[in-house]
C-alpha atoms as a PDB file:
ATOM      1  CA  UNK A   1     -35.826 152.083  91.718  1.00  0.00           C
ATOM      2  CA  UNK A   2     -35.681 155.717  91.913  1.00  0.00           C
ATOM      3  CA  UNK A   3     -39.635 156.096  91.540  1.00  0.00           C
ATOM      4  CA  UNK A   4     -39.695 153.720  94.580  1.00  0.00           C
ATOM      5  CA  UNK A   5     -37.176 155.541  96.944  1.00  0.00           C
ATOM      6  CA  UNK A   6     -39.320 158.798  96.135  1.00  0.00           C
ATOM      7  CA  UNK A   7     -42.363 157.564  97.221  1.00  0.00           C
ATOM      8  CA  UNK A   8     -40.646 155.976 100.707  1.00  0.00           C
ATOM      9  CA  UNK A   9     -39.044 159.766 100.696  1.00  0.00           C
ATOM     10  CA  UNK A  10     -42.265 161.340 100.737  1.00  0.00           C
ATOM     11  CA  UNK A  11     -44.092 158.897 103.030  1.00  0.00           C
ATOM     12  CA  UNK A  12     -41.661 159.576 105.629  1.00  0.00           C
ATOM     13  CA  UNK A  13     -41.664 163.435 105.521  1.00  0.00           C
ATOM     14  CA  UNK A  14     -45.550 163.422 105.661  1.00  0.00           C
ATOM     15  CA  UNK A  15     -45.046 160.980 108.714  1.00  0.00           C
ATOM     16  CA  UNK A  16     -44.276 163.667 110.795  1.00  0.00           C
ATOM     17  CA  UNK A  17     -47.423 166.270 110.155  1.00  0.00           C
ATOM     18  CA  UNK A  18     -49.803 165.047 112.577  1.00  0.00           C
ATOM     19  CA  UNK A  19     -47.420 164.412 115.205  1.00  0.00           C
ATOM     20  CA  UNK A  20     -48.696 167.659 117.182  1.00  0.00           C
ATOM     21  CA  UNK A  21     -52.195 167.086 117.134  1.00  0.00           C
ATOM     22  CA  UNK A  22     -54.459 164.969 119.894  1.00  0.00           C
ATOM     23  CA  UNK A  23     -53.743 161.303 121.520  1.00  0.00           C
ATOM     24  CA  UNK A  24     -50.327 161.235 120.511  1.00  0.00           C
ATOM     25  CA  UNK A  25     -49.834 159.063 123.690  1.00  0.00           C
ATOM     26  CA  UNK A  26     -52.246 156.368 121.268  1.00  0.00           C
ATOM     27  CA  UNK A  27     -50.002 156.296 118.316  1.00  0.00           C
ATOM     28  CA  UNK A  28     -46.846 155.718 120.505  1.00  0.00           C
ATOM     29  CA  UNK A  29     -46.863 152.019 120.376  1.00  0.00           C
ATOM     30  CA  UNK A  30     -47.746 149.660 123.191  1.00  0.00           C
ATOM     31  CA  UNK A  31     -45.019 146.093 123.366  1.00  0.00           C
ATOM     32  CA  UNK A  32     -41.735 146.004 123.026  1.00  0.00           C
ATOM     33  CA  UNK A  33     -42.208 143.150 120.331  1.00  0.00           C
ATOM     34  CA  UNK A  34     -44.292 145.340 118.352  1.00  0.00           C
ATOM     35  CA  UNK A  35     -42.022 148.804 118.576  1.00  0.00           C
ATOM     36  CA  UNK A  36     -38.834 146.605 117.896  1.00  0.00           C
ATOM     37  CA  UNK A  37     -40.414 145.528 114.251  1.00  0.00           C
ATOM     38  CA  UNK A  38     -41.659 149.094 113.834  1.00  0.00           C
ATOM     39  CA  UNK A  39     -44.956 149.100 114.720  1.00  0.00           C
ATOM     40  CA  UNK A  40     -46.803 147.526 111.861  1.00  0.00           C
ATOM     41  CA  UNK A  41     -48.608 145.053 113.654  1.00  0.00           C
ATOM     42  CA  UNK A  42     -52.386 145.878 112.132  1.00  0.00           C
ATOM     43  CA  UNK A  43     -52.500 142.290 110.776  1.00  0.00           C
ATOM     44  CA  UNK A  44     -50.340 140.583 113.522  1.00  0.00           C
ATOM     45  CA  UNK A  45     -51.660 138.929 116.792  1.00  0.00           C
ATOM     46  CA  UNK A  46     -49.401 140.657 119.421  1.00  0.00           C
ATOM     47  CA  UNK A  47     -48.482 138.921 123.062  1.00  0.00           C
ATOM     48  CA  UNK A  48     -50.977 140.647 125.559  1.00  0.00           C
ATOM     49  CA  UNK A  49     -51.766 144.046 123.204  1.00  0.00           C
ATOM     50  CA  UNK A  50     -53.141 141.882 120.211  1.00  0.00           C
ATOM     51  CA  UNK A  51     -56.764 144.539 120.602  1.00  0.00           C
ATOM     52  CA  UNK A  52     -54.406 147.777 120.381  1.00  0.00           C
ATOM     53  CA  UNK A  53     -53.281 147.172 117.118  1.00  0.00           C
ATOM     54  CA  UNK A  54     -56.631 145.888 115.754  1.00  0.00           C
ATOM     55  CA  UNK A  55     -59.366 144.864 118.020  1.00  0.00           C
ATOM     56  CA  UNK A  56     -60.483 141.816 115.401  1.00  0.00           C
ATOM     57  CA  UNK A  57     -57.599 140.171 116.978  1.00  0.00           C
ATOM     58  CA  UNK A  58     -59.028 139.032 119.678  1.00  0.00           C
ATOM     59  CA  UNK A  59     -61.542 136.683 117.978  1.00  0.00           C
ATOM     60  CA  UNK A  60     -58.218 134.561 117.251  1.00  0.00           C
ATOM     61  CA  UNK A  61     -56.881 133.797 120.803  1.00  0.00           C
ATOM     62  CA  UNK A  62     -56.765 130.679 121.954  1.00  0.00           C
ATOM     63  CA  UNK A  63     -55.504 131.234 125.361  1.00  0.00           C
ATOM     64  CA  UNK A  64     -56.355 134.132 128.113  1.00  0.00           C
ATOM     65  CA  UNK A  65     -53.534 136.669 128.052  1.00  0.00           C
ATOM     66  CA  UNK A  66     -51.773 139.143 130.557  1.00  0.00           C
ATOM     67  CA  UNK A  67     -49.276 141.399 129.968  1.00  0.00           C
ATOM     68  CA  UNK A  68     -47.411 144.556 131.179  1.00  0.00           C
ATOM     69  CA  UNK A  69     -45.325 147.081 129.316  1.00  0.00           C
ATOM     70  CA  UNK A  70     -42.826 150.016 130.317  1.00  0.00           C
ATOM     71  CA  UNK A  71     -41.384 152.607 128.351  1.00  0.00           C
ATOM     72  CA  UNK A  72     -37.862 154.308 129.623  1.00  0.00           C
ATOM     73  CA  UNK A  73     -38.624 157.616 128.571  1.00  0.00           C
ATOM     74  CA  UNK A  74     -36.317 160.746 129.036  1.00  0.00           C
ATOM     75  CA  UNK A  75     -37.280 164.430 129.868  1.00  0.00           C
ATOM     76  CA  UNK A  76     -39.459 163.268 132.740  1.00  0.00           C
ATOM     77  CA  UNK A  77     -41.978 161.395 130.754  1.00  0.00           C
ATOM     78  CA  UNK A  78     -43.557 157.921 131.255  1.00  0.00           C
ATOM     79  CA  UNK A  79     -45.429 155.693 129.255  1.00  0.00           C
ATOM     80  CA  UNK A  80     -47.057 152.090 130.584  1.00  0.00           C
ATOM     81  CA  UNK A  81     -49.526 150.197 129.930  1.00  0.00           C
ATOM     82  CA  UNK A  82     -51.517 146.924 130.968  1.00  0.00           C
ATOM     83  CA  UNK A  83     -53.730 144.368 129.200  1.00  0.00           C
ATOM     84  CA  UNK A  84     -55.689 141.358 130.127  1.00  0.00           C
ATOM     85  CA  UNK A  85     -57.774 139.257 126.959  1.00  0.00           C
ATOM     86  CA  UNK A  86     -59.665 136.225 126.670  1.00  0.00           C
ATOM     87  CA  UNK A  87     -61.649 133.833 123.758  1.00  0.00           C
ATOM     88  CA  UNK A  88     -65.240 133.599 124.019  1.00  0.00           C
ATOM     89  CA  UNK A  89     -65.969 130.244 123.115  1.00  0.00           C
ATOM     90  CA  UNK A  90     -66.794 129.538 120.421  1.00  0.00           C
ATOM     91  CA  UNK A  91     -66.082 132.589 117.979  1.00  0.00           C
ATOM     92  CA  UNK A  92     -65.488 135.472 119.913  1.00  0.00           C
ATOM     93  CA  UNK A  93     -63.092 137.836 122.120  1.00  0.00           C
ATOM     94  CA  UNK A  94     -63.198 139.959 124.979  1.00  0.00           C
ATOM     95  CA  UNK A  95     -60.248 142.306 126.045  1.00  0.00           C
ATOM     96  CA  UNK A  96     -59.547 145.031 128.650  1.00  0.00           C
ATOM     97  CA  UNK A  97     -56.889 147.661 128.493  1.00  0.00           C
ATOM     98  CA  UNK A  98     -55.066 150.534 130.449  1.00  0.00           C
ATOM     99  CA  UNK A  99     -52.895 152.723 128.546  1.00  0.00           C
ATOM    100  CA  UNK A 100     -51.231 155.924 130.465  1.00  0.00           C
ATOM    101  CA  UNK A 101     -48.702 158.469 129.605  1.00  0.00           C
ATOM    102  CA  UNK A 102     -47.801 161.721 131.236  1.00  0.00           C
ATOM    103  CA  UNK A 103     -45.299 164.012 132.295  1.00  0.00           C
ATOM    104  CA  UNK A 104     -43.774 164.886 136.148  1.00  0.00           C
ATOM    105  CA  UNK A 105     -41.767 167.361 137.718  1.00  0.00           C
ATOM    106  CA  UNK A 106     -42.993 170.514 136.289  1.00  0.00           C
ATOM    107  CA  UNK A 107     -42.404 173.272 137.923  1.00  0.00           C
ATOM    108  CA  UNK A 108     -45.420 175.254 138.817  1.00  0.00           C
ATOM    109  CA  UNK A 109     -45.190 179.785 138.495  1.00  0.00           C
ATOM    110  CA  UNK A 110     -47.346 182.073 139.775  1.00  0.00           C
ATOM    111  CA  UNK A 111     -49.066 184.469 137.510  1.00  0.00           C
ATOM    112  CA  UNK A 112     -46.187 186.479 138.710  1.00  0.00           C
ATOM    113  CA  UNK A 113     -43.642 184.354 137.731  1.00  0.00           C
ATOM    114  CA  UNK A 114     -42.534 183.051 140.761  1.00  0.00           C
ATOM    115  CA  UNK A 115     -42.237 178.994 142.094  1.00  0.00           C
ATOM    116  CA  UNK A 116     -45.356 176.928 143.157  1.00  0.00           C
ATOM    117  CA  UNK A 117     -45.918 173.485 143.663  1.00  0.00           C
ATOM    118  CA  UNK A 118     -44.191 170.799 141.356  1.00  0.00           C
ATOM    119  CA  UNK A 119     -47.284 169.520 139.148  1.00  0.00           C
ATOM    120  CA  UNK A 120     -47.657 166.767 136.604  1.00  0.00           C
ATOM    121  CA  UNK A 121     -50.183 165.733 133.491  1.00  0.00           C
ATOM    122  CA  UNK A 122     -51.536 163.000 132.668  1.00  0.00           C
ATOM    123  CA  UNK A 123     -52.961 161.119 129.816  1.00  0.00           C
ATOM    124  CA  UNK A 124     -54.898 157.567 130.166  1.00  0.00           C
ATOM    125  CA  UNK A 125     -57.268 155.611 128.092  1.00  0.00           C
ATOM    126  CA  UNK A 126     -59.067 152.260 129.309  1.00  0.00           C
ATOM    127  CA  UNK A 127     -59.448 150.246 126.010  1.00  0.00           C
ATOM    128  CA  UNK A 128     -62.487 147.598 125.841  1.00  0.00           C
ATOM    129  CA  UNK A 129     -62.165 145.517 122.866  1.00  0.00           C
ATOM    130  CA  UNK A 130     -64.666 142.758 121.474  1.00  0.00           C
ATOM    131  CA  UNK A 131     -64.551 140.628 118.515  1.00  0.00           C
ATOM    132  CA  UNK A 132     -66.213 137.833 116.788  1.00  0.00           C
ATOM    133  CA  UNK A 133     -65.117 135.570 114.131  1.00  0.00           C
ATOM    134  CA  UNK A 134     -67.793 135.467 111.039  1.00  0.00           C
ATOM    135  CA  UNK A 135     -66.120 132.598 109.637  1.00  0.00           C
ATOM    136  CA  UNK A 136     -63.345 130.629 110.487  1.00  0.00           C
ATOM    137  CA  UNK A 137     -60.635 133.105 108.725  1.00  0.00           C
ATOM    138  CA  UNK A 138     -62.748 136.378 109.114  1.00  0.00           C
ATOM    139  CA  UNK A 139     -63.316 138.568 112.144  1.00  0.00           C
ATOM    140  CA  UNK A 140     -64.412 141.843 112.525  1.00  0.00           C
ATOM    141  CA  UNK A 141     -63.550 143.705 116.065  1.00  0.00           C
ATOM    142  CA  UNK A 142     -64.546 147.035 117.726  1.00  0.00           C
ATOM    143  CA  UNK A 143     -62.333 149.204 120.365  1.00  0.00           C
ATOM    144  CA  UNK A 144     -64.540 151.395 123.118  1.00  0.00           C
ATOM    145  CA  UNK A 145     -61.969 153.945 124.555  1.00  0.00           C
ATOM    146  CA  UNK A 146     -62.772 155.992 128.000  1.00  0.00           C
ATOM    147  CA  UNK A 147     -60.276 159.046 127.833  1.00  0.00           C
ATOM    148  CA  UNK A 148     -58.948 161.483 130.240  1.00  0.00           C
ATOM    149  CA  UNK A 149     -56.761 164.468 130.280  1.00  0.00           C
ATOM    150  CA  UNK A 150     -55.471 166.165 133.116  1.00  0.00           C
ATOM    151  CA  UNK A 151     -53.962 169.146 132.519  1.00  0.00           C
ATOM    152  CA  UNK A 152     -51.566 171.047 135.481  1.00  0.00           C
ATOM    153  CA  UNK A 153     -52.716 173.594 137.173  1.00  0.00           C
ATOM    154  CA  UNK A 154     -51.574 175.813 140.709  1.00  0.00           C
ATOM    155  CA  UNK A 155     -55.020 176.462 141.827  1.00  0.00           C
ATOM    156  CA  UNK A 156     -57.885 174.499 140.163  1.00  0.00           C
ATOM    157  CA  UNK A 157     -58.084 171.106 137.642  1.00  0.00           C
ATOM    158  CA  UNK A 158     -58.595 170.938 134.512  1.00  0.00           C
ATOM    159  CA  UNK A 159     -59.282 167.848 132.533  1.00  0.00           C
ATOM    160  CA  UNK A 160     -60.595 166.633 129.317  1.00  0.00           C
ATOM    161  CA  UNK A 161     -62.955 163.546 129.135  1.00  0.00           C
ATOM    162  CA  UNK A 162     -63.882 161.734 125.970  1.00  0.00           C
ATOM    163  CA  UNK A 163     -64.736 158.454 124.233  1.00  0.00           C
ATOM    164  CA  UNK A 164     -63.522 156.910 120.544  1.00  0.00           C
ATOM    165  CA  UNK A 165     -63.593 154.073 118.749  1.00  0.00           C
ATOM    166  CA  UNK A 166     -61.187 151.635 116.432  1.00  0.00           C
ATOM    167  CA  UNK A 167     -63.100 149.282 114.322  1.00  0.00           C
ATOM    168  CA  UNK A 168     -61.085 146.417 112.117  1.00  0.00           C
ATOM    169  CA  UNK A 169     -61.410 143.613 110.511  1.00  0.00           C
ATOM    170  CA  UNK A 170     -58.763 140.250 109.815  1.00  0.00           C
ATOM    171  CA  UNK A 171     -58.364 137.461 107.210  1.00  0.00           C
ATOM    172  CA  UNK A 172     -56.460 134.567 107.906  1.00  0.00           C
ATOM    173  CA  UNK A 173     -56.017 132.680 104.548  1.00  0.00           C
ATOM    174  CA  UNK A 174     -52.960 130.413 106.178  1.00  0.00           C
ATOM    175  CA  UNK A 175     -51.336 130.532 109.648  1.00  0.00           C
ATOM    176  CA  UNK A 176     -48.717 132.423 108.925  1.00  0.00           C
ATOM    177  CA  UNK A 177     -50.058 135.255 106.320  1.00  0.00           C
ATOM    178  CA  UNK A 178     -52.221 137.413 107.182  1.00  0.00           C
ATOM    179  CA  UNK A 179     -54.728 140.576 105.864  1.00  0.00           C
ATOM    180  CA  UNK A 180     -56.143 143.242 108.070  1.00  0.00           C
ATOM    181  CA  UNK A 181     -57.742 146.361 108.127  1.00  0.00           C
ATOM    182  CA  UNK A 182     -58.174 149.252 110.696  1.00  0.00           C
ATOM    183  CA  UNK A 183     -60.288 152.488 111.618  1.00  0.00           C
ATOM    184  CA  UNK A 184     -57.830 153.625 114.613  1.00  0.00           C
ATOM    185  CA  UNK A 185     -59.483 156.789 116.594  1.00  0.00           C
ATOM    186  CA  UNK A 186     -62.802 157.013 114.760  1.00  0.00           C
ATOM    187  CA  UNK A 187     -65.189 159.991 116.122  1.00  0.00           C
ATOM    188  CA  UNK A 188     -62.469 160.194 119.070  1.00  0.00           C
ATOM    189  CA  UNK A 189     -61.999 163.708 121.157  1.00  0.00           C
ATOM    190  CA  UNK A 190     -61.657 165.202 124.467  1.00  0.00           C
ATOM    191  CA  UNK A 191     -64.718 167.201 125.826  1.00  0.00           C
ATOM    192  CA  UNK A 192     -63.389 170.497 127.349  1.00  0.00           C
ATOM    193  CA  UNK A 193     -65.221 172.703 130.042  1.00  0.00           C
ATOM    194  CA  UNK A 194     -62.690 176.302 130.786  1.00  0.00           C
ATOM    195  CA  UNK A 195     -65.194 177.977 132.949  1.00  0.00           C
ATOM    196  CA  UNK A 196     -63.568 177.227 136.063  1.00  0.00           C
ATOM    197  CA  UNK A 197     -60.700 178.026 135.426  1.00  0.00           C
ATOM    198  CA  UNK A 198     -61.176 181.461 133.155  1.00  0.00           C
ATOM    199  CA  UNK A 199     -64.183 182.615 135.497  1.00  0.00           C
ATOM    200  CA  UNK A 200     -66.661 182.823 133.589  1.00  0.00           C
ATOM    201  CA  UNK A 201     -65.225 183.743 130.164  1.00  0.00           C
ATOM    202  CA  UNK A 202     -64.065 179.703 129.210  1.00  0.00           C
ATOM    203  CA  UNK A 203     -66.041 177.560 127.179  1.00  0.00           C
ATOM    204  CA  UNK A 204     -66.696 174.015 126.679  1.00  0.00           C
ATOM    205  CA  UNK A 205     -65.373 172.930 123.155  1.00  0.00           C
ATOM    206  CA  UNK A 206     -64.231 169.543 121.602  1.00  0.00           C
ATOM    207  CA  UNK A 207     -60.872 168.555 120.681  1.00  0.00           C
ATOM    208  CA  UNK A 208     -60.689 165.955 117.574  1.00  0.00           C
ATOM    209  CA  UNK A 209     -58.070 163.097 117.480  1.00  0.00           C
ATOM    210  CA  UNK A 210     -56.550 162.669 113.651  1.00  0.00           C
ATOM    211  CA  UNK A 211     -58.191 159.426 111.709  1.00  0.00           C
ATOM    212  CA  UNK A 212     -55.823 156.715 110.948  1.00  0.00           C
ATOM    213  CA  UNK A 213     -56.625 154.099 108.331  1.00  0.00           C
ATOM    214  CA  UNK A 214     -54.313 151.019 108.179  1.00  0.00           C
ATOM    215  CA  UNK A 215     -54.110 148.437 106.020  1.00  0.00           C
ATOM    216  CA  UNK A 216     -51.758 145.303 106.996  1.00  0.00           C
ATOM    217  CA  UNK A 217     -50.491 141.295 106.496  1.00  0.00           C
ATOM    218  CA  UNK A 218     -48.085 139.475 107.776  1.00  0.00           C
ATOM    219  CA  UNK A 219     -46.242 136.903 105.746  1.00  0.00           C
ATOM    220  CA  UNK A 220     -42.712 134.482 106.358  1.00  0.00           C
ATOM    221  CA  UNK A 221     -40.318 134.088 104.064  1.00  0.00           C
ATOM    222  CA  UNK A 222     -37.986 131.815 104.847  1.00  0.00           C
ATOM    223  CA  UNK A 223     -36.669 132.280 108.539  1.00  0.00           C
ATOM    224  CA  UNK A 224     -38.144 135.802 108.768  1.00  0.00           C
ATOM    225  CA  UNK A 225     -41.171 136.727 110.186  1.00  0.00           C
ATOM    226  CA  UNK A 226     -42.375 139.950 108.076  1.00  0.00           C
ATOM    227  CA  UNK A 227     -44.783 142.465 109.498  1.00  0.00           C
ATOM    228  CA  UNK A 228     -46.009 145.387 107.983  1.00  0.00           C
ATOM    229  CA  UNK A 229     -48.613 148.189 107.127  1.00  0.00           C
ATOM    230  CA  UNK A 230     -49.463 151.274 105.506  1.00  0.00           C
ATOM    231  CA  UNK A 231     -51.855 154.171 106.358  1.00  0.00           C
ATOM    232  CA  UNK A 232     -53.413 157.390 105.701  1.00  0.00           C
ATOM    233  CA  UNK A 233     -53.953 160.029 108.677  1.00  0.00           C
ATOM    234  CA  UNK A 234     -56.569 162.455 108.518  1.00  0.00           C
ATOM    235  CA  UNK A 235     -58.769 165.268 110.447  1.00  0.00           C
ATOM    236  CA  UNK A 236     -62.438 166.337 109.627  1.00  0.00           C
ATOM    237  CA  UNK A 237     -61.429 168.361 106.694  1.00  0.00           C
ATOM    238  CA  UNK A 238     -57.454 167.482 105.576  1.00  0.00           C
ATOM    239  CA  UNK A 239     -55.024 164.164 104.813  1.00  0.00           C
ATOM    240  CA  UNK A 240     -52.673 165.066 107.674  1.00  0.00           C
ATOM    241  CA  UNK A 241     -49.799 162.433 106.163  1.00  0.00           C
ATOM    242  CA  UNK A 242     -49.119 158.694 105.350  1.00  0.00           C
ATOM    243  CA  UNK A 243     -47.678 156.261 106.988  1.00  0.00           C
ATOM    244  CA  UNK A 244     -45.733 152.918 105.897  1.00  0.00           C
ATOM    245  CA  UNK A 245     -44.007 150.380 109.394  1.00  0.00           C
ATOM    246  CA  UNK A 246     -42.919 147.821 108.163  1.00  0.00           C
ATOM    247  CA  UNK A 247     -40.337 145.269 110.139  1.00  0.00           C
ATOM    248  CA  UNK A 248     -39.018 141.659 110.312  1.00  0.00           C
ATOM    249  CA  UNK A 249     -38.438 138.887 113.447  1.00  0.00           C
ATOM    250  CA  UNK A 250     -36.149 136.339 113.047  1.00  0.00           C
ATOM    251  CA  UNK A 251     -35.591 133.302 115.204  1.00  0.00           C
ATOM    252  CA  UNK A 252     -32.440 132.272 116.393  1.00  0.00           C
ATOM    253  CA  UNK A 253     -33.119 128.926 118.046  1.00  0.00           C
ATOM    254  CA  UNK A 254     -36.366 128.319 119.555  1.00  0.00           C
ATOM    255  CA  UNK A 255     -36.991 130.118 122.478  1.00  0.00           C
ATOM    256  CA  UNK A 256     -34.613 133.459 121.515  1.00  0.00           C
ATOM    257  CA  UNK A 257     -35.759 136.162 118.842  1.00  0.00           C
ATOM    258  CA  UNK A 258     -34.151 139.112 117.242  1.00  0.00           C
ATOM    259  CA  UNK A 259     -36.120 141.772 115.736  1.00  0.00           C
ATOM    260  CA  UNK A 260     -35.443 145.052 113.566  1.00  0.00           C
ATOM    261  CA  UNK A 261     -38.001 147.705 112.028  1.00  0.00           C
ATOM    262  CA  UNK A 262     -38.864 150.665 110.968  1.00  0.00           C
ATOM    263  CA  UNK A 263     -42.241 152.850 111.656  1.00  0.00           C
ATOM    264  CA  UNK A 264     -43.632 156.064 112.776  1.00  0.00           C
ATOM    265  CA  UNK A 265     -40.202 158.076 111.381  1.00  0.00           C
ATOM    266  CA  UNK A 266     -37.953 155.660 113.834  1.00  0.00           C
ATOM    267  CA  UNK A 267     -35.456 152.934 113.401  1.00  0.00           C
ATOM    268  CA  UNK A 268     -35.830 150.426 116.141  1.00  0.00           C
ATOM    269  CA  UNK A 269     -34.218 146.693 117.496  1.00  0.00           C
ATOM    270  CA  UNK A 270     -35.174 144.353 119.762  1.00  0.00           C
ATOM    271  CA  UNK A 271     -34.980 141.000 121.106  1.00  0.00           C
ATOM    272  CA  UNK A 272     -37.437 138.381 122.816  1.00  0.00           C
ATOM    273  CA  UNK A 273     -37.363 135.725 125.274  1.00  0.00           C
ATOM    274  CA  UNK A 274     -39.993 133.118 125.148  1.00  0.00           C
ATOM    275  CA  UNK A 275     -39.932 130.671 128.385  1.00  0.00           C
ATOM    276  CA  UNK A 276     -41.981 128.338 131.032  1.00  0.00           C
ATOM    277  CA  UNK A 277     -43.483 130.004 134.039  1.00  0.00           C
ATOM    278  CA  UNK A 278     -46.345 127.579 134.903  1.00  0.00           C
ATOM    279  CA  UNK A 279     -47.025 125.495 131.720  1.00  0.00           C
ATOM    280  CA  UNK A 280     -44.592 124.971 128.748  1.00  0.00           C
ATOM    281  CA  UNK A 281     -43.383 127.973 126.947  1.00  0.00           C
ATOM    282  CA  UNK A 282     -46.764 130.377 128.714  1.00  0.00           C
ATOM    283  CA  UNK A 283     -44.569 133.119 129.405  1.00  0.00           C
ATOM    284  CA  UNK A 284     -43.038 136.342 126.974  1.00  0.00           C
ATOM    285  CA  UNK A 285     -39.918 138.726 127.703  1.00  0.00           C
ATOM    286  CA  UNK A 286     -39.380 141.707 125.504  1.00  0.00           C
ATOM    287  CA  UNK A 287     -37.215 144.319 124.920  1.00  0.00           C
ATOM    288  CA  UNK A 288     -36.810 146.821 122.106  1.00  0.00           C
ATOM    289  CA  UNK A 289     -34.696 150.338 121.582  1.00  0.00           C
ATOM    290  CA  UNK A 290     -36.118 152.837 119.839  1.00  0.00           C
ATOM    291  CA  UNK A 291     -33.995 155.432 118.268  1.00  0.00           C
ATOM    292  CA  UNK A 292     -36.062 159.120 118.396  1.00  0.00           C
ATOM    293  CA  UNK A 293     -33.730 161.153 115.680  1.00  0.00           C
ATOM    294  CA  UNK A 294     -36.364 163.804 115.269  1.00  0.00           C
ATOM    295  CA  UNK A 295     -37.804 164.423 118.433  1.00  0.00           C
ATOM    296  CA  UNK A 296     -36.920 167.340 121.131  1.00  0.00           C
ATOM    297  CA  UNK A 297     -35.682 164.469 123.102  1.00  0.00           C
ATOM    298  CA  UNK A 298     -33.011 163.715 120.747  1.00  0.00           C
ATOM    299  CA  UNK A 299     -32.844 160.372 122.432  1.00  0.00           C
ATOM    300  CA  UNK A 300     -33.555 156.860 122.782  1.00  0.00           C
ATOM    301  CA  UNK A 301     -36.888 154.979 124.062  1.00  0.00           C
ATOM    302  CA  UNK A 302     -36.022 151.148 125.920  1.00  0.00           C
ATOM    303  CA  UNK A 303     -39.245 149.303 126.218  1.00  0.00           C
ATOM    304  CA  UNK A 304     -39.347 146.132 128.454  1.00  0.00           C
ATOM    305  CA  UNK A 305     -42.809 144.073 128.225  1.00  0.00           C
ATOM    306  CA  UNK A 306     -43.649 140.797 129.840  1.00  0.00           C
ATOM    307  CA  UNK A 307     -46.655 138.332 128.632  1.00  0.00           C
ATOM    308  CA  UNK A 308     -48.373 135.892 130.181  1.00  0.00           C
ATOM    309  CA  UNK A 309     -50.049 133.137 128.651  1.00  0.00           C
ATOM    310  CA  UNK A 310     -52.949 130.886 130.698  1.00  0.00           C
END
């Protein structure tokens, strides 16, 4: 027992190492169904964001799918994102995505120190997912990712463009249990050009997202729905940490759903409302709080997502 509360010990301090470097805005979690069972959703086919957390995924829908998310952050911060994903009869997927993040009201100085303009940054990624099914139970899915960075500036922009990748595969031995793998971020960066902006003395230089590799499943037992997943993070030349999300959904009658989890250093709960908006049960309502103990924030995240089956 102790051997096993040493290893969760350590698997939660490295958890935290790679926080600082690129795309955090990628590893923040898309639906509030997902965040509210921790995040471990690399073997899981999510309402509406099934290609963010592994882009074989898609190869499984059955039905076209819409969906929306917000995240209530404080500190001036916003996170949202938007999804639309179809089948490809007969074995394949198609999916387009829109993730953004930034930050507003910062107040602009003057080399001088004294008040500008109010500026804002911004950080979005259009997400292009395909997939097709090899056999029946197998899949194997890719990401494309378009990234930009716009950084805030009094006089002149500056912005970082770049591409990346996620590649992953699924196994579906039974309906409910499930096996996946994931490449999250692979050969992702920003491109940066400072020559504008330093006059002559910038330079253009890449900056490198961390490598995450995930491996998942999915399994009930009894009235709980289990989700979960462990990873390794890593650069170019280091392991930057580990990572273990792991979280549970459990189904009060059938329409209503509670959820609890833990992932990414955060405890987080949620709930779910599944309902008729055109055909029988097409139509998802999320909500999850998550519970930011370590962060300069000090606070609490409330994500609200809606889904759309048709």
């Amino acid at each position: 027992m102790h051997k096993y509360l040493i290893i969760i010990i350590t698997s939660l301090s490295f958890a935290a190492d790679y926080a600082g470097y690129s795309g955090t805005f990628l590893r923040m979690g898309t639906s509030a169904r997902s965040l509210a069972m921790g995040s471990g959703f690399t073997a899981e086919i999510d309402q509406g964001f099934s290609a963010y957390h592994n882009p074989a995924s898609v190869a499984f829908l059955n039905k076209r799918q819409l969906a929306f998310s917000h995240h209530g952050l404080n500190l001036d911060r916003r996170l949202m994102m938007s999804s639309i994903s179809t089948s490809i009869p007969p074995t394949a997927g198609l999916g387009v995505a829109w993730v953004s993040s930034g930050v507003d009201n910062i107040q602009g100085r003057s080399t001088s120190g004294y008040k500008t303009q109010i500026l804002s940054t911004s950080e979005d990624a259009i997400f292009i997912s395909f997939a097709q099914r090899i056999t029946p139970w197998l899949a194997l899915g890719i990401n494309v990712k378009i990234l930009n960075h716009q950084l805030p500036m009094n006089e002149s922009e500056l912005a970082g463009k770049g591409t990346g990748f996620d590649i992953g595969f699924m196994v579906l031995p039974e309906e409910k249990l499930r096996f996946a793998f994931m490449i999250q971020d692979l050969n992702t960066n920003y491109q940066w050009n400072t020559g504008q902006v330093f006059e002559g003395e910038g330079r253009i230089y890449k900056e490198s997202f961390p490598t995450m590799y995930r491996l998942g499943t999915t399994f009930t037992f009894q009235r709980i729905y289990f989700v979960g997943d462990i990873g390794v993070v890593a650069n170019q030349d280091d392991i930057l940490g580990m990572t273990m999300r792991f979280g549970g959904e459990y189904q009060l009658s059938e329409n209503y759903f509670i959820r609890g989890g833990f992932g990414n250093s955060r405890f987080s709960l949620g709930a779910g409302l599944n309902f008729t908006f055109l055909n029988l049960n097409d139509a998802f309502f999320d909500y999850a709080v998550v519970i930011e103990p370590h962060s300069a924030s000090q606070g609490m995240i409330h994500v609200f997502t809606y889904a759309f089956n048709f």
